[in-house]
C-alpha atoms as a PDB file:
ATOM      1  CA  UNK A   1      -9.101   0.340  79.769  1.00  0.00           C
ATOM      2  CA  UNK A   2      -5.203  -0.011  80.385  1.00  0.00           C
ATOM      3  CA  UNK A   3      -5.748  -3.096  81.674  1.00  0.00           C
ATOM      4  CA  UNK A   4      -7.914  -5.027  78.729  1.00  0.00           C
ATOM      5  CA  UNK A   5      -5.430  -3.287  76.534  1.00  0.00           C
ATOM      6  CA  UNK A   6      -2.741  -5.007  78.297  1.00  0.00           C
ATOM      7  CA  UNK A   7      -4.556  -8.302  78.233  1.00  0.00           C
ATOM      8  CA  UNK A   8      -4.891  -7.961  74.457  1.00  0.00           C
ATOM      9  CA  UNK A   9      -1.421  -7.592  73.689  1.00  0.00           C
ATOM     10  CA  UNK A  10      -0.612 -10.710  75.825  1.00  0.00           C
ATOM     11  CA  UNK A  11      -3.178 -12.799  74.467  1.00  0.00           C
ATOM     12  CA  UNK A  12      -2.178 -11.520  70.926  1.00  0.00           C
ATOM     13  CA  UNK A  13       1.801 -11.876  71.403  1.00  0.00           C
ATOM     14  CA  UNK A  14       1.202 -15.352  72.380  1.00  0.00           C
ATOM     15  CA  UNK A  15      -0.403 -16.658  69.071  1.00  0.00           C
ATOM     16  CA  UNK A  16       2.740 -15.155  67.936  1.00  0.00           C
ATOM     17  CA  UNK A  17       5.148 -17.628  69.588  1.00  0.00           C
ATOM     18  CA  UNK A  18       3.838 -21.605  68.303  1.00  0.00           C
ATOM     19  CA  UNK A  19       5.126 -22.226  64.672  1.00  0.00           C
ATOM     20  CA  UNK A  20       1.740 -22.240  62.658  1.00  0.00           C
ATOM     21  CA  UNK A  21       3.040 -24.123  59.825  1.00  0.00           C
ATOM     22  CA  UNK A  22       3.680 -23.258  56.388  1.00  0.00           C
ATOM     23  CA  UNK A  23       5.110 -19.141  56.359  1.00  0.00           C
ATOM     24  CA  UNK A  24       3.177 -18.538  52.983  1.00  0.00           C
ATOM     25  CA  UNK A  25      -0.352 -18.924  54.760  1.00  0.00           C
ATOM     26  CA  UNK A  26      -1.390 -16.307  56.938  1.00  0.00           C
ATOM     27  CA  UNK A  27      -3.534 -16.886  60.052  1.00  0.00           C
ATOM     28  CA  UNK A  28      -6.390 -15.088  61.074  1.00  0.00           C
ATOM     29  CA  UNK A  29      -7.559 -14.243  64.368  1.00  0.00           C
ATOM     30  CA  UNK A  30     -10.640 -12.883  65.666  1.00  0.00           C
ATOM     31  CA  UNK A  31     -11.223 -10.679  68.601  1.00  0.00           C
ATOM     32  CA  UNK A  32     -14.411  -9.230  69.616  1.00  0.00           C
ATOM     33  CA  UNK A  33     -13.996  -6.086  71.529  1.00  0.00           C
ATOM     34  CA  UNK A  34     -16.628  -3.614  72.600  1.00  0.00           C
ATOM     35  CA  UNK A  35     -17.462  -0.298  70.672  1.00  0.00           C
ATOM     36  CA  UNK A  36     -15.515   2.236  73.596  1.00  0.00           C
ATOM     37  CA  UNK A  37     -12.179   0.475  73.168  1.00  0.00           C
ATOM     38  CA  UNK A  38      -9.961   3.255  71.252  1.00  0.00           C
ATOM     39  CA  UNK A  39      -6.643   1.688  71.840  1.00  0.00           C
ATOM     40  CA  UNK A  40      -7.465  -1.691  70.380  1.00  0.00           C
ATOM     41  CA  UNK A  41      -7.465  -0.656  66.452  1.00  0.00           C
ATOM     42  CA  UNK A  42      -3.555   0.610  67.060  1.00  0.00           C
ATOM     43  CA  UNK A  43      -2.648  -2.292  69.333  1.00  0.00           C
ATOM     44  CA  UNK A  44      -3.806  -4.615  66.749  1.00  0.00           C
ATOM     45  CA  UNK A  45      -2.302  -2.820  64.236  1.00  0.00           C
ATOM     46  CA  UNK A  46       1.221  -2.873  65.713  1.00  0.00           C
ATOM     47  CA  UNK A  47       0.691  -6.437  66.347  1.00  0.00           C
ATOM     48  CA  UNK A  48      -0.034  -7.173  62.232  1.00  0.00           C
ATOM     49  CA  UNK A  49       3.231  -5.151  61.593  1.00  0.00           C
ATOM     50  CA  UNK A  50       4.926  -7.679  63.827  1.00  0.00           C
ATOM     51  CA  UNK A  51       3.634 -10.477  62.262  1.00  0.00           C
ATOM     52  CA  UNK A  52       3.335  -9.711  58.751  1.00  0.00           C
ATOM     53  CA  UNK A  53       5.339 -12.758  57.926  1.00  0.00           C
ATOM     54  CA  UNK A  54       8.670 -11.370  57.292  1.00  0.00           C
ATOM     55  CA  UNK A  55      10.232 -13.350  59.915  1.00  0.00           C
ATOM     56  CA  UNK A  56       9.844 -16.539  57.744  1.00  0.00           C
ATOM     57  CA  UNK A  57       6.567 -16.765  60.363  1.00  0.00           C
ATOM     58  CA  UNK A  58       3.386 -16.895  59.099  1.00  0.00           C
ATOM     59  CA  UNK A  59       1.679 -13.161  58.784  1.00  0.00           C
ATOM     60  CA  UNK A  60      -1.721 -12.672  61.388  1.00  0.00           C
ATOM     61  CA  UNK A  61      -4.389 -10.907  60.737  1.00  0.00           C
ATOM     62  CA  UNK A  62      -6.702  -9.552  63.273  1.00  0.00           C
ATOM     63  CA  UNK A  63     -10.173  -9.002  62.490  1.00  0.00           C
ATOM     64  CA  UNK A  64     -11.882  -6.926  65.079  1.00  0.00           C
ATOM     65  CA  UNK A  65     -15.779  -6.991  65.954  1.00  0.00           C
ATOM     66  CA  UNK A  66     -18.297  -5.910  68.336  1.00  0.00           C
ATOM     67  CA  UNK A  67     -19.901  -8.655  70.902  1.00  0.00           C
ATOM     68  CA  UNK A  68     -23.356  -7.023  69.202  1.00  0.00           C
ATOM     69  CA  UNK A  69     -25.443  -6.378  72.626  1.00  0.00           C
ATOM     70  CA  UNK A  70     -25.472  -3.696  75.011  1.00  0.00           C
ATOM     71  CA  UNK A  71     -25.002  -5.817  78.298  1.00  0.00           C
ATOM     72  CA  UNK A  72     -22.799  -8.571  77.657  1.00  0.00           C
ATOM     73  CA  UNK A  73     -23.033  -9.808  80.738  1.00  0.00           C
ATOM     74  CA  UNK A  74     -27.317 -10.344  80.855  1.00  0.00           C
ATOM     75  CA  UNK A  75     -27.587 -10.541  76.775  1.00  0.00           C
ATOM     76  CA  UNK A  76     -24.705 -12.708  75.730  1.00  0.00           C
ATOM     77  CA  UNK A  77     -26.522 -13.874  72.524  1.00  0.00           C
ATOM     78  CA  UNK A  78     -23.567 -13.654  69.899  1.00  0.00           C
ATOM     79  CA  UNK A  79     -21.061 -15.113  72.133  1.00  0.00           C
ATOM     80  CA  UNK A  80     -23.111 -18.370  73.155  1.00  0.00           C
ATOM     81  CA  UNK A  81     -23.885 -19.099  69.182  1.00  0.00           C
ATOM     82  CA  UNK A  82     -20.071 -18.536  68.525  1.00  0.00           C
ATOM     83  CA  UNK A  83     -19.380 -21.129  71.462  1.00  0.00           C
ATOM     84  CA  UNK A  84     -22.885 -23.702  70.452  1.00  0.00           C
ATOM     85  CA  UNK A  85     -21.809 -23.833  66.961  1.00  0.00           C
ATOM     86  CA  UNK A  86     -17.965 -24.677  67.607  1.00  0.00           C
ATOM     87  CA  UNK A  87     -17.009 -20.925  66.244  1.00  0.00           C
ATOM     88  CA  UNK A  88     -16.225 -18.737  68.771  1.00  0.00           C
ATOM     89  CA  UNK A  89     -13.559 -15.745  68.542  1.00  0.00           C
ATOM     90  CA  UNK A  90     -10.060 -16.046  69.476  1.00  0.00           C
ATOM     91  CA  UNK A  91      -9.945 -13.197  71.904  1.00  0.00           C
ATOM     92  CA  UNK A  92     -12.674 -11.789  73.645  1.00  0.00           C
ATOM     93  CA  UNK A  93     -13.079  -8.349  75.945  1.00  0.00           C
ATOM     94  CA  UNK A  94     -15.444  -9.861  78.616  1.00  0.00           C
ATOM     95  CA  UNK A  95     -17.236  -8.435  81.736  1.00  0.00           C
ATOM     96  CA  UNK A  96     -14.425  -9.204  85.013  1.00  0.00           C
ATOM     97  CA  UNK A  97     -17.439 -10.078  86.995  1.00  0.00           C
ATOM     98  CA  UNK A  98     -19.267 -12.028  84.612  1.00  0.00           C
ATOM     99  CA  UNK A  99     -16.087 -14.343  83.933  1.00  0.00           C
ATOM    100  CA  UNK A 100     -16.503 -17.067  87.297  1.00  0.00           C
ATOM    101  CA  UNK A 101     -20.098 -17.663  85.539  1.00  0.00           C
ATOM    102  CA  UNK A 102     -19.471 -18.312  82.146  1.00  0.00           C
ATOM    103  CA  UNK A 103     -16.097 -20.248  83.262  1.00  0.00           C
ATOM    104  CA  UNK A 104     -18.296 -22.362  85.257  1.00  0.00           C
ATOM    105  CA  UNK A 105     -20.555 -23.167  82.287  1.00  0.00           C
ATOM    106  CA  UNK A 106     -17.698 -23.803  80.632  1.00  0.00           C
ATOM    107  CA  UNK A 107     -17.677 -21.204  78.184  1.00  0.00           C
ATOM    108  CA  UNK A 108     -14.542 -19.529  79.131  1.00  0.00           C
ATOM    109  CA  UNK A 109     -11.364 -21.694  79.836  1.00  0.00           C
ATOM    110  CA  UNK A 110      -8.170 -20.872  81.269  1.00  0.00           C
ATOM    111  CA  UNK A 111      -5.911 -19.522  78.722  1.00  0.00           C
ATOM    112  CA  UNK A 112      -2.765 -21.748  80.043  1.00  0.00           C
ATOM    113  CA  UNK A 113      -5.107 -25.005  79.631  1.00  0.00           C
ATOM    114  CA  UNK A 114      -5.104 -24.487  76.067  1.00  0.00           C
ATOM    115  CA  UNK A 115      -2.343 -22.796  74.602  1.00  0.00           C
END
């Protein structure tokens, strides 16, 4: 758990860093998680104090869901809508062994590529 906590603050911090634009408007993010994670609900919340747009930076927002299926590697319904209908989250908590197969079906890209 240390280690997907880790990789959410990362991931998080770094939508901290580009300018987003206009201060006044505050960006939203969305990160589904999984229903054990106890740590995410204060990480994201320390993150939000961070950038609560104070800074002259726009303020995030984090809204936290559930992937909706018990075994999100074999019943990955939610997330492959999200990625068919151009609306997936921003940050996911994914399966480590189920990541080479979705990358490969290009559901998953890597994170330098894009940012």
């Amino acid at each position: 758990m240390k280690q997907t906590s880790a990789a959410l603050i990362m991931v998080l911090a770094s939508f901290g860093c580009p300018a987003f634009g206009d201060a006044k408007e505050t960006v939203t993010l969305y990160y589904w998680g999984y229903e054990n994670d106890l740590i995410a609900p204060d990480l994201i919340q320390d993150f939000e104090n961070q950038h609560d747009g104070r800074n002259g930076q726009p303020s995030i927002k984090v809204i936290m869901a559930q992937a909706a299926s018990v075994n999100r590697t074999n019943d990955p319904q939610r997330l492959l809508c999200g990625i068919a209908g151009g609306d997936p989250p921003d940050v996911v908590w994914f399966d480590r062994f189920a990541v080479g197969e979705w990358a490969s079906r290009g559901g998953i890209h890597e994170f330098a590529a894009v940012h």
